[in-house]
PDB file of N, CA and C in Angstrom:
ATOM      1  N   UNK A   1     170.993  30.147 135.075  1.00  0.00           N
ATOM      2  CA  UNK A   1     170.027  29.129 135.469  1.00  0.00           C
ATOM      3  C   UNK A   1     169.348  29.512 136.785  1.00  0.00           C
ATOM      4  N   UNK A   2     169.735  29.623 137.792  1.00  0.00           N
ATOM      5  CA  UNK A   2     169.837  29.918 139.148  1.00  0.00           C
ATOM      6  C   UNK A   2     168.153  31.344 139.141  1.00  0.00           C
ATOM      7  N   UNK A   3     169.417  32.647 138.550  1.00  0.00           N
ATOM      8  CA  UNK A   3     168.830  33.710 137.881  1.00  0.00           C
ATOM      9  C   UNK A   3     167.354  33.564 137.419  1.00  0.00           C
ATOM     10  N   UNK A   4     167.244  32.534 136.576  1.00  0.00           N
ATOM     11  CA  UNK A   4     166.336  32.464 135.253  1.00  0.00           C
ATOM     12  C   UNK A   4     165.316  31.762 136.753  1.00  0.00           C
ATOM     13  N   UNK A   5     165.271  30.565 137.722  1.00  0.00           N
ATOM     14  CA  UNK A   5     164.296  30.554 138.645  1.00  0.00           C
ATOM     15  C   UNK A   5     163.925  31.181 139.684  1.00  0.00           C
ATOM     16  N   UNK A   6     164.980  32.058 139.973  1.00  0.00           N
ATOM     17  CA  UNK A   6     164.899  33.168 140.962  1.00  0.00           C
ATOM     18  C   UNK A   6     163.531  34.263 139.857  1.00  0.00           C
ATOM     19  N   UNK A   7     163.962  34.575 139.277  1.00  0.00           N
ATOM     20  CA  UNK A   7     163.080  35.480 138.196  1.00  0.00           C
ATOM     21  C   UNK A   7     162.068  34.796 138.195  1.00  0.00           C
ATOM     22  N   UNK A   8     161.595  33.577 137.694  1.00  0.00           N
ATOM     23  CA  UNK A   8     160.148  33.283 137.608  1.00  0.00           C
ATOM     24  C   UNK A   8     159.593  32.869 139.051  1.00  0.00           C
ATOM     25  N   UNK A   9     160.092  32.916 140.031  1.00  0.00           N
ATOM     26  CA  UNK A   9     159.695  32.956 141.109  1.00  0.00           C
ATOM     27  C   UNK A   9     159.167  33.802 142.080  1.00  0.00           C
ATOM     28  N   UNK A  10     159.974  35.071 141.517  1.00  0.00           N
ATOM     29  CA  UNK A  10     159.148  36.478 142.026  1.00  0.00           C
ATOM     30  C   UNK A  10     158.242  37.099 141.176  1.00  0.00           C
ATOM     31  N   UNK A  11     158.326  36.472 139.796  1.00  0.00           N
ATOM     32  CA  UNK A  11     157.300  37.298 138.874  1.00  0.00           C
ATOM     33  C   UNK A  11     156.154  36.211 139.317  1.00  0.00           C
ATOM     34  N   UNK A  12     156.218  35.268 139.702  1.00  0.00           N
ATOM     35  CA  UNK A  12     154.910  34.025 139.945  1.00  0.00           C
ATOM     36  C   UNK A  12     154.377  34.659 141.288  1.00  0.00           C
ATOM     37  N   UNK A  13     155.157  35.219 142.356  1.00  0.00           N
ATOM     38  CA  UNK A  13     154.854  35.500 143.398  1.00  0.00           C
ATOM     39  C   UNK A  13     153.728  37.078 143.867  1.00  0.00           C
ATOM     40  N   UNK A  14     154.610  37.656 142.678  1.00  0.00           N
ATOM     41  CA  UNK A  14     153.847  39.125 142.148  1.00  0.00           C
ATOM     42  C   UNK A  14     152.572  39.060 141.451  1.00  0.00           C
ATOM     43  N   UNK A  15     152.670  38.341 140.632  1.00  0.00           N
ATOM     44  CA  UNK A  15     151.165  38.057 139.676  1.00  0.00           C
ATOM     45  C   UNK A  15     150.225  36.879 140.797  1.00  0.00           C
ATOM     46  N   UNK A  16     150.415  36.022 141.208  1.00  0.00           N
ATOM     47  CA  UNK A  16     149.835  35.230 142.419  1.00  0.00           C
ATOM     48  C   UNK A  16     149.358  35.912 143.413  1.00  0.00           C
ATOM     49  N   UNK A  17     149.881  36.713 143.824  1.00  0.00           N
ATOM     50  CA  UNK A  17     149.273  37.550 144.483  1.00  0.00           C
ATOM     51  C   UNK A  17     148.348  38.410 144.129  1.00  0.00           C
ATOM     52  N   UNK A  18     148.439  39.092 143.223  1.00  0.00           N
ATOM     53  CA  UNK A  18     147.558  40.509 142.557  1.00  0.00           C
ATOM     54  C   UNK A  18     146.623  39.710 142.213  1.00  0.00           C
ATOM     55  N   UNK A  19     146.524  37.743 141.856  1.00  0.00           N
ATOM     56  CA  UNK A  19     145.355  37.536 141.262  1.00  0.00           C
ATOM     57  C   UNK A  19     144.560  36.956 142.669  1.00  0.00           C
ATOM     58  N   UNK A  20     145.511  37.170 143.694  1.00  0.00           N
ATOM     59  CA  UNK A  20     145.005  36.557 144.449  1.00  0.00           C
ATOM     60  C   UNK A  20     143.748  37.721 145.318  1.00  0.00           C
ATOM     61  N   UNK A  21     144.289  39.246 145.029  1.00  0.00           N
ATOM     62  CA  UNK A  21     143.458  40.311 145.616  1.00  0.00           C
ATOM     63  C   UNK A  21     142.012  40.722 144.624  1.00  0.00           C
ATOM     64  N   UNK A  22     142.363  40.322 143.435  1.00  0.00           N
ATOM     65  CA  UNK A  22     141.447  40.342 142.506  1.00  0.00           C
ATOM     66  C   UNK A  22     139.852  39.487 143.106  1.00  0.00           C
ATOM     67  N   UNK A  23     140.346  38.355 143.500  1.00  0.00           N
ATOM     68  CA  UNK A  23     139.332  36.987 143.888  1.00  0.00           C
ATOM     69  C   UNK A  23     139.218  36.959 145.349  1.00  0.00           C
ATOM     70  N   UNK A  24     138.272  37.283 145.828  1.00  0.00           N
ATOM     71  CA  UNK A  24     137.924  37.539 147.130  1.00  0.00           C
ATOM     72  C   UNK A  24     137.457  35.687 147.868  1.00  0.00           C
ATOM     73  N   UNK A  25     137.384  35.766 149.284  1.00  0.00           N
ATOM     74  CA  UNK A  25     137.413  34.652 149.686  1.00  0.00           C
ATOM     75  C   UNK A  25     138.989  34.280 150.525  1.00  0.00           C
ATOM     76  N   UNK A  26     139.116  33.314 151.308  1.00  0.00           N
ATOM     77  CA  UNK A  26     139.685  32.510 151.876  1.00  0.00           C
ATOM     78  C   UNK A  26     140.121  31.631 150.655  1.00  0.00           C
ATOM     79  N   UNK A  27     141.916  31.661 151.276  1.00  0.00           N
ATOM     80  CA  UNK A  27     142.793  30.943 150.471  1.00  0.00           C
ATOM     81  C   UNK A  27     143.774  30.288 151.858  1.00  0.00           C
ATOM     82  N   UNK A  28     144.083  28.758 151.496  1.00  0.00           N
ATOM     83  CA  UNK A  28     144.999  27.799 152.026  1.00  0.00           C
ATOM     84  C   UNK A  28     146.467  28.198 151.471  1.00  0.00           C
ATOM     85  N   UNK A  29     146.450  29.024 150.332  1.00  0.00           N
ATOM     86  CA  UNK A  29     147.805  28.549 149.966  1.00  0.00           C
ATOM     87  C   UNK A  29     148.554  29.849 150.674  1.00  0.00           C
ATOM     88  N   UNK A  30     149.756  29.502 150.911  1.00  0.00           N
ATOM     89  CA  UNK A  30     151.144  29.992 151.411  1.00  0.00           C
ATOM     90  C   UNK A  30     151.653  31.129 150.444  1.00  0.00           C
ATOM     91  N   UNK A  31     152.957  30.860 150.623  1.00  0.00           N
ATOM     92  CA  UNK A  31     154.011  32.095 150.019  1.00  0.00           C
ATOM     93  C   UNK A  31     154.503  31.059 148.300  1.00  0.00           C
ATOM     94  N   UNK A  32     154.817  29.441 148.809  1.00  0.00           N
ATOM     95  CA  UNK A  32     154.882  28.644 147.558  1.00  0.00           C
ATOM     96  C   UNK A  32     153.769  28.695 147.016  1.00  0.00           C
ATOM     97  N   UNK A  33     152.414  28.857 147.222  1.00  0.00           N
ATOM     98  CA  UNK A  33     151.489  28.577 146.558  1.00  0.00           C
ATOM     99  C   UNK A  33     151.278  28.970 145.844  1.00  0.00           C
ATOM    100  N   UNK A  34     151.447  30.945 146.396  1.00  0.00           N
ATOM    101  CA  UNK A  34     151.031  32.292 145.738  1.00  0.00           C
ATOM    102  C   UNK A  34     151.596  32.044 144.480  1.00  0.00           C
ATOM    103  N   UNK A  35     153.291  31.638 144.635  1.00  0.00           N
ATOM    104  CA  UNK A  35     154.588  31.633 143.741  1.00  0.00           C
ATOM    105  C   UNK A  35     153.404  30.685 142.272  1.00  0.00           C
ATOM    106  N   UNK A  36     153.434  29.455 142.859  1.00  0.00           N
ATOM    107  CA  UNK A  36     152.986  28.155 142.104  1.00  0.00           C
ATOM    108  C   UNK A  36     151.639  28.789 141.218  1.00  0.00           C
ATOM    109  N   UNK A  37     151.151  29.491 141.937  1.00  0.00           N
ATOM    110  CA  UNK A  37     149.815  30.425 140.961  1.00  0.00           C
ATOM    111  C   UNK A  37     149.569  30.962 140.113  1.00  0.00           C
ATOM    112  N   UNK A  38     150.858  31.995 140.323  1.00  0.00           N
ATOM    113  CA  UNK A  38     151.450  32.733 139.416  1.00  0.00           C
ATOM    114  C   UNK A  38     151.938  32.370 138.218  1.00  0.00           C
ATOM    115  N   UNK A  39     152.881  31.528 138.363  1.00  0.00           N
ATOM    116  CA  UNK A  39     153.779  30.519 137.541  1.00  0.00           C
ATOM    117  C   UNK A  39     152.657  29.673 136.563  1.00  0.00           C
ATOM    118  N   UNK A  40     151.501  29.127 137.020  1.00  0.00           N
ATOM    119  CA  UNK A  40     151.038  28.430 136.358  1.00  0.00           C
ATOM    120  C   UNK A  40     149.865  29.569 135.624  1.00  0.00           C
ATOM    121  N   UNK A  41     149.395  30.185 136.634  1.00  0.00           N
ATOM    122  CA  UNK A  41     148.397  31.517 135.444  1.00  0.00           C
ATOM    123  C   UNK A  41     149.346  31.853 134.605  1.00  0.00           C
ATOM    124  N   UNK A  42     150.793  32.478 134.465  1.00  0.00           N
ATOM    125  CA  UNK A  42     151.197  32.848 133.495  1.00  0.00           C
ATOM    126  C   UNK A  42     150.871  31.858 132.265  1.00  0.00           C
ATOM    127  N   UNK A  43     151.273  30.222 132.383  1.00  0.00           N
ATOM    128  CA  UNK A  43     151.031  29.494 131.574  1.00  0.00           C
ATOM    129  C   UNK A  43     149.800  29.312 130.613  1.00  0.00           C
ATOM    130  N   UNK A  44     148.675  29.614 131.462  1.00  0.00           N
ATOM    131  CA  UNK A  44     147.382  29.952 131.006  1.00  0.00           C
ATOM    132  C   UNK A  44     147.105  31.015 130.315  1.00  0.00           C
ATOM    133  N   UNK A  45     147.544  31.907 130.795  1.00  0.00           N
ATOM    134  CA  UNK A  45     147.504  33.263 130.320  1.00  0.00           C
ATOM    135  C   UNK A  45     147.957  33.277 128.711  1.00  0.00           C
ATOM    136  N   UNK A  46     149.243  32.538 128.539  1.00  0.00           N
ATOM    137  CA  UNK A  46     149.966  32.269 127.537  1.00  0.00           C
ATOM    138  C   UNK A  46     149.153  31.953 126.033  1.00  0.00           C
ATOM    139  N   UNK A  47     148.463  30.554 127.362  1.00  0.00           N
ATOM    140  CA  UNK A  47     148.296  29.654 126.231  1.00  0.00           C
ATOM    141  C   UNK A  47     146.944  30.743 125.847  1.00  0.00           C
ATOM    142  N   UNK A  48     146.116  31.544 126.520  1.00  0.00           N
ATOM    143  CA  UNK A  48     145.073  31.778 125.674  1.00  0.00           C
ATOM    144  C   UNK A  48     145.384  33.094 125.246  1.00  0.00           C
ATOM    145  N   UNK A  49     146.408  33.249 125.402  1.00  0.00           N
ATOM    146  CA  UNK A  49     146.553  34.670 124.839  1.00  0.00           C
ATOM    147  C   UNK A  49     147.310  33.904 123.165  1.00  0.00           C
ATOM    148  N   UNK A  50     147.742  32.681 122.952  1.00  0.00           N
ATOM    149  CA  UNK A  50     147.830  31.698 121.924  1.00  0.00           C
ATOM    150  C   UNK A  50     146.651  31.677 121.094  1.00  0.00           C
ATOM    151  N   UNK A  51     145.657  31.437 121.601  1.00  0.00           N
ATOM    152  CA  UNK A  51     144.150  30.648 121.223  1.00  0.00           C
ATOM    153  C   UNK A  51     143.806  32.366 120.607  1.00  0.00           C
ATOM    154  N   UNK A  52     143.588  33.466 121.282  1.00  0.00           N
ATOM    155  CA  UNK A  52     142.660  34.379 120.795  1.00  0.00           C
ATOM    156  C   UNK A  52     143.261  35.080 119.718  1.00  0.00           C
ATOM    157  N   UNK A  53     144.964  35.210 119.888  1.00  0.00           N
ATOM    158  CA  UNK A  53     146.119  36.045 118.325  1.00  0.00           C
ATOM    159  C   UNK A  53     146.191  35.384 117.715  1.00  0.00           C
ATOM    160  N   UNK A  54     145.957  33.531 117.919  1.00  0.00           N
ATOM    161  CA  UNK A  54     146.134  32.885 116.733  1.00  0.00           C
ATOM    162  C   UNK A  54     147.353  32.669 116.447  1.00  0.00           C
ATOM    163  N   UNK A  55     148.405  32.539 117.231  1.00  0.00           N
ATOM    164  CA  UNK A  55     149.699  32.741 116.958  1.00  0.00           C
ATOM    165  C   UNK A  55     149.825  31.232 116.592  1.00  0.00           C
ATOM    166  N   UNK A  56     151.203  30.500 116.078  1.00  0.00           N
ATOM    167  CA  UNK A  56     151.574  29.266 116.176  1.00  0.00           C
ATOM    168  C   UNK A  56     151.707  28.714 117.351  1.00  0.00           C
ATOM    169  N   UNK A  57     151.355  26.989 117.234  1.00  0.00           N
ATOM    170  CA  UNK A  57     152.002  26.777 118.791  1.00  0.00           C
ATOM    171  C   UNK A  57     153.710  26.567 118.759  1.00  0.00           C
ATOM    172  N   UNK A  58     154.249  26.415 117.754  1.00  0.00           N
ATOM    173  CA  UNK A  58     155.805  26.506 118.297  1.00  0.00           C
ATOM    174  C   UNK A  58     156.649  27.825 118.786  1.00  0.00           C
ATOM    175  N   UNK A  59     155.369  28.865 118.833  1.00  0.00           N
ATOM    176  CA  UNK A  59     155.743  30.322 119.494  1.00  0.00           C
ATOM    177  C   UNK A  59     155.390  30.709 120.623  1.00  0.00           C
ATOM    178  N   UNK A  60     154.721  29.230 121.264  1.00  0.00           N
ATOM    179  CA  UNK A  60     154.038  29.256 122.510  1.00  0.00           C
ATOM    180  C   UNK A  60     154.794  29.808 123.282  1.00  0.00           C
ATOM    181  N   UNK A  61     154.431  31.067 124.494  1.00  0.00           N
ATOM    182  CA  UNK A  61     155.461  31.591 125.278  1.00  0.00           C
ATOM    183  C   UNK A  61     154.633  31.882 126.309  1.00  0.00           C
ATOM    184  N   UNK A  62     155.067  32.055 127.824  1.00  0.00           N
ATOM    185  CA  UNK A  62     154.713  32.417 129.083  1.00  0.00           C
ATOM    186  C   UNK A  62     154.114  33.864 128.537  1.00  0.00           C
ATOM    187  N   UNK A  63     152.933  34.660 129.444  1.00  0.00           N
ATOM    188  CA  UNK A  63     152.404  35.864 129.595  1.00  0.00           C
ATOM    189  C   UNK A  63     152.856  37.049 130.006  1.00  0.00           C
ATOM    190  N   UNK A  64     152.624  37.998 129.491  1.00  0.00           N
ATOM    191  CA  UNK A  64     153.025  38.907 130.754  1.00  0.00           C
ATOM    192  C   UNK A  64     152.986  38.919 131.414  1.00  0.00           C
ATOM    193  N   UNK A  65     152.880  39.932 132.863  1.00  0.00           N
ATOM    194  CA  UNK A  65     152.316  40.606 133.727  1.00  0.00           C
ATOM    195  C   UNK A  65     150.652  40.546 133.620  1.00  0.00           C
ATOM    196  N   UNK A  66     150.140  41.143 133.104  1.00  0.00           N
ATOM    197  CA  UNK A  66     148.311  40.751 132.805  1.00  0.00           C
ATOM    198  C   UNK A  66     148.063  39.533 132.672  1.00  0.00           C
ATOM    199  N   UNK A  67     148.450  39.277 131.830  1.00  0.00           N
ATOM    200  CA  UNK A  67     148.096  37.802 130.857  1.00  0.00           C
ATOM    201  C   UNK A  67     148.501  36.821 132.354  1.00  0.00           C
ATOM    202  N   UNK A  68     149.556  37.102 133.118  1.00  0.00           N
ATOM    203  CA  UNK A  68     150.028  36.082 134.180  1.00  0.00           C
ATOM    204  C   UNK A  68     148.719  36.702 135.542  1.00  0.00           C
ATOM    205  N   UNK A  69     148.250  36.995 135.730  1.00  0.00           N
ATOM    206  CA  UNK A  69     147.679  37.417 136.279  1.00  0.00           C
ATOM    207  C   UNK A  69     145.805  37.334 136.278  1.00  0.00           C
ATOM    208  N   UNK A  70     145.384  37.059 134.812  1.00  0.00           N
ATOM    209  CA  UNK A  70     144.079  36.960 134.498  1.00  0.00           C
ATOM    210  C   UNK A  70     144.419  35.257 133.954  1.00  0.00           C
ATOM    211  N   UNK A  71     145.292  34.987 133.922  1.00  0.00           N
ATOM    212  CA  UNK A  71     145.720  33.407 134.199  1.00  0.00           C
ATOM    213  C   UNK A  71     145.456  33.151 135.577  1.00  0.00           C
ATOM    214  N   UNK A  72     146.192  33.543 136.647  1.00  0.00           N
ATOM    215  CA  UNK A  72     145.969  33.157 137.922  1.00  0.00           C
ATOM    216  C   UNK A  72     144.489  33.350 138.224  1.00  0.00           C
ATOM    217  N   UNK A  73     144.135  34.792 137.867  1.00  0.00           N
ATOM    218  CA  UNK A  73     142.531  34.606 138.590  1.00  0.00           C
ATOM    219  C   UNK A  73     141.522  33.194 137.728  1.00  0.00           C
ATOM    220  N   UNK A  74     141.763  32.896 137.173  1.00  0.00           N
ATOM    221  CA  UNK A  74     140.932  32.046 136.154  1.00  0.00           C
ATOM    222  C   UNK A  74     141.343  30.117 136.903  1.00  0.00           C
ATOM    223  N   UNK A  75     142.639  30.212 137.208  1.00  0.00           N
ATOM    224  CA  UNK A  75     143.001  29.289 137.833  1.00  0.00           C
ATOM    225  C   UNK A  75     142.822  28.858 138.977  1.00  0.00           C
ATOM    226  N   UNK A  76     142.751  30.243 139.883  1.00  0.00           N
ATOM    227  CA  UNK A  76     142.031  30.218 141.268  1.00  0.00           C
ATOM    228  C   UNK A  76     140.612  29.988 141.224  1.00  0.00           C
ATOM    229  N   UNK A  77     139.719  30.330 140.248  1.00  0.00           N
ATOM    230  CA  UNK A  77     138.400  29.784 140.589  1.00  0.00           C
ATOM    231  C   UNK A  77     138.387  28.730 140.102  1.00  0.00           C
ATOM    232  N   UNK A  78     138.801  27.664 139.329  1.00  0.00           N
ATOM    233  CA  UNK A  78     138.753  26.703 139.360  1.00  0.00           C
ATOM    234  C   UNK A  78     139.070  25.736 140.484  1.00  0.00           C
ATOM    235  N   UNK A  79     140.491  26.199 141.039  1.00  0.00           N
ATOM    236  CA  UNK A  79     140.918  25.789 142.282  1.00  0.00           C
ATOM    237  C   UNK A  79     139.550  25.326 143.550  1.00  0.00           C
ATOM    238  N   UNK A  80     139.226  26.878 143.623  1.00  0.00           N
ATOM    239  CA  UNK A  80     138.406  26.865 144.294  1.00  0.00           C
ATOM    240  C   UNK A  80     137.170  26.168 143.984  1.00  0.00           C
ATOM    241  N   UNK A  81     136.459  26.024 142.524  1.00  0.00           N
ATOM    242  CA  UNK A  81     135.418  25.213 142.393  1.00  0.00           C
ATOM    243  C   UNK A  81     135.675  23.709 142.516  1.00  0.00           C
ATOM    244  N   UNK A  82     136.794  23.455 142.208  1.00  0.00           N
ATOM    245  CA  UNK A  82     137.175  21.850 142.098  1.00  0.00           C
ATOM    246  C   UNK A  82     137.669  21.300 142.918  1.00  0.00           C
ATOM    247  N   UNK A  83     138.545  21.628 143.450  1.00  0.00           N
ATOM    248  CA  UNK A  83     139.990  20.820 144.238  1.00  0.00           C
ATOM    249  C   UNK A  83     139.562  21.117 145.758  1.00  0.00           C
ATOM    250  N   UNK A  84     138.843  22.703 145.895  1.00  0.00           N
ATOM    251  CA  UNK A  84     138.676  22.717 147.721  1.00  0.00           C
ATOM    252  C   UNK A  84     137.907  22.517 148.102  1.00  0.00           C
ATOM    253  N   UNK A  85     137.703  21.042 149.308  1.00  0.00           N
ATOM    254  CA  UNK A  85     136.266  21.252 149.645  1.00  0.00           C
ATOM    255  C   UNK A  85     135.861  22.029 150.512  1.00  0.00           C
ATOM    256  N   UNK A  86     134.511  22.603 150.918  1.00  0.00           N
ATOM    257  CA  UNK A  86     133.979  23.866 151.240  1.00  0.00           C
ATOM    258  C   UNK A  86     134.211  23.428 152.718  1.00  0.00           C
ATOM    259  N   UNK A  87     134.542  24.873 153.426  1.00  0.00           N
ATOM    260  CA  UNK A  87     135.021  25.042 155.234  1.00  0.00           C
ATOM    261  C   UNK A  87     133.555  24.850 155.685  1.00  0.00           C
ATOM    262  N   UNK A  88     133.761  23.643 157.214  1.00  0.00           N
ATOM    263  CA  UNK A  88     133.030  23.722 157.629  1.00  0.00           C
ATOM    264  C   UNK A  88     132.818  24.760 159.208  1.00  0.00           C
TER     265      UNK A  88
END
C-alpha cells in the first residue's frame, strides 16, 4: 500500500515535471503540485489513450510515461487558461 503511493508519487513527480518543461511560462505550483500534475495527466492520458484504441471502459487504466506526460501538458494549459488569473 505504502509502496503502491510512494510509486505513484514519484512517477506523478517525474511526468509533472517533464510536462512541466514542455510548457513554457510561470508556474505557482510546488513539489505537491508537480506530483498532483502528474498523477492527474496520467489520468488523462489514460482516459484518451481509452477514447483513440477504443479499448473498453472496464479496462480503463492510468498511462504511461508519455501518455502521463502529454496528459500533464494538456492539463497545464487548461490550468493555465482557466483557473489562473493573469500576474499583474
Amino acid at each position: 500500500m505504502i509502496g503502491n503511493l510512494i510509486g505513484w508519487c514519484v512517477f506523478g513527480l517525474i511526468a509533472g515535471a517533464i510536462a512541466r518543461l514542455f510548457v513554457s511560462g510561470p508556474d505557482r505550483l510546488g513539489c505537491l503540485g508537480t506530483i498532483a500534475l502528474g498523477i492527474v495527466g496520467s489520468v488523462v492520458g489514460g482516459y484518451l489513450g481509452m477514447l483513440i484504441f477504443r479499448s473498453e471502459a472496464d479496462n480503463f487504466h492510468p498511462a504511461g510515461l508519455l501518455g502521463s506526460i502529454i496528459g500533464g501538458i494538456i492539463v497545464l494549459v487548461l490550468w493555465r487558461r482557466f483557473a489562473v488569473p493573469p500576474a499583474v
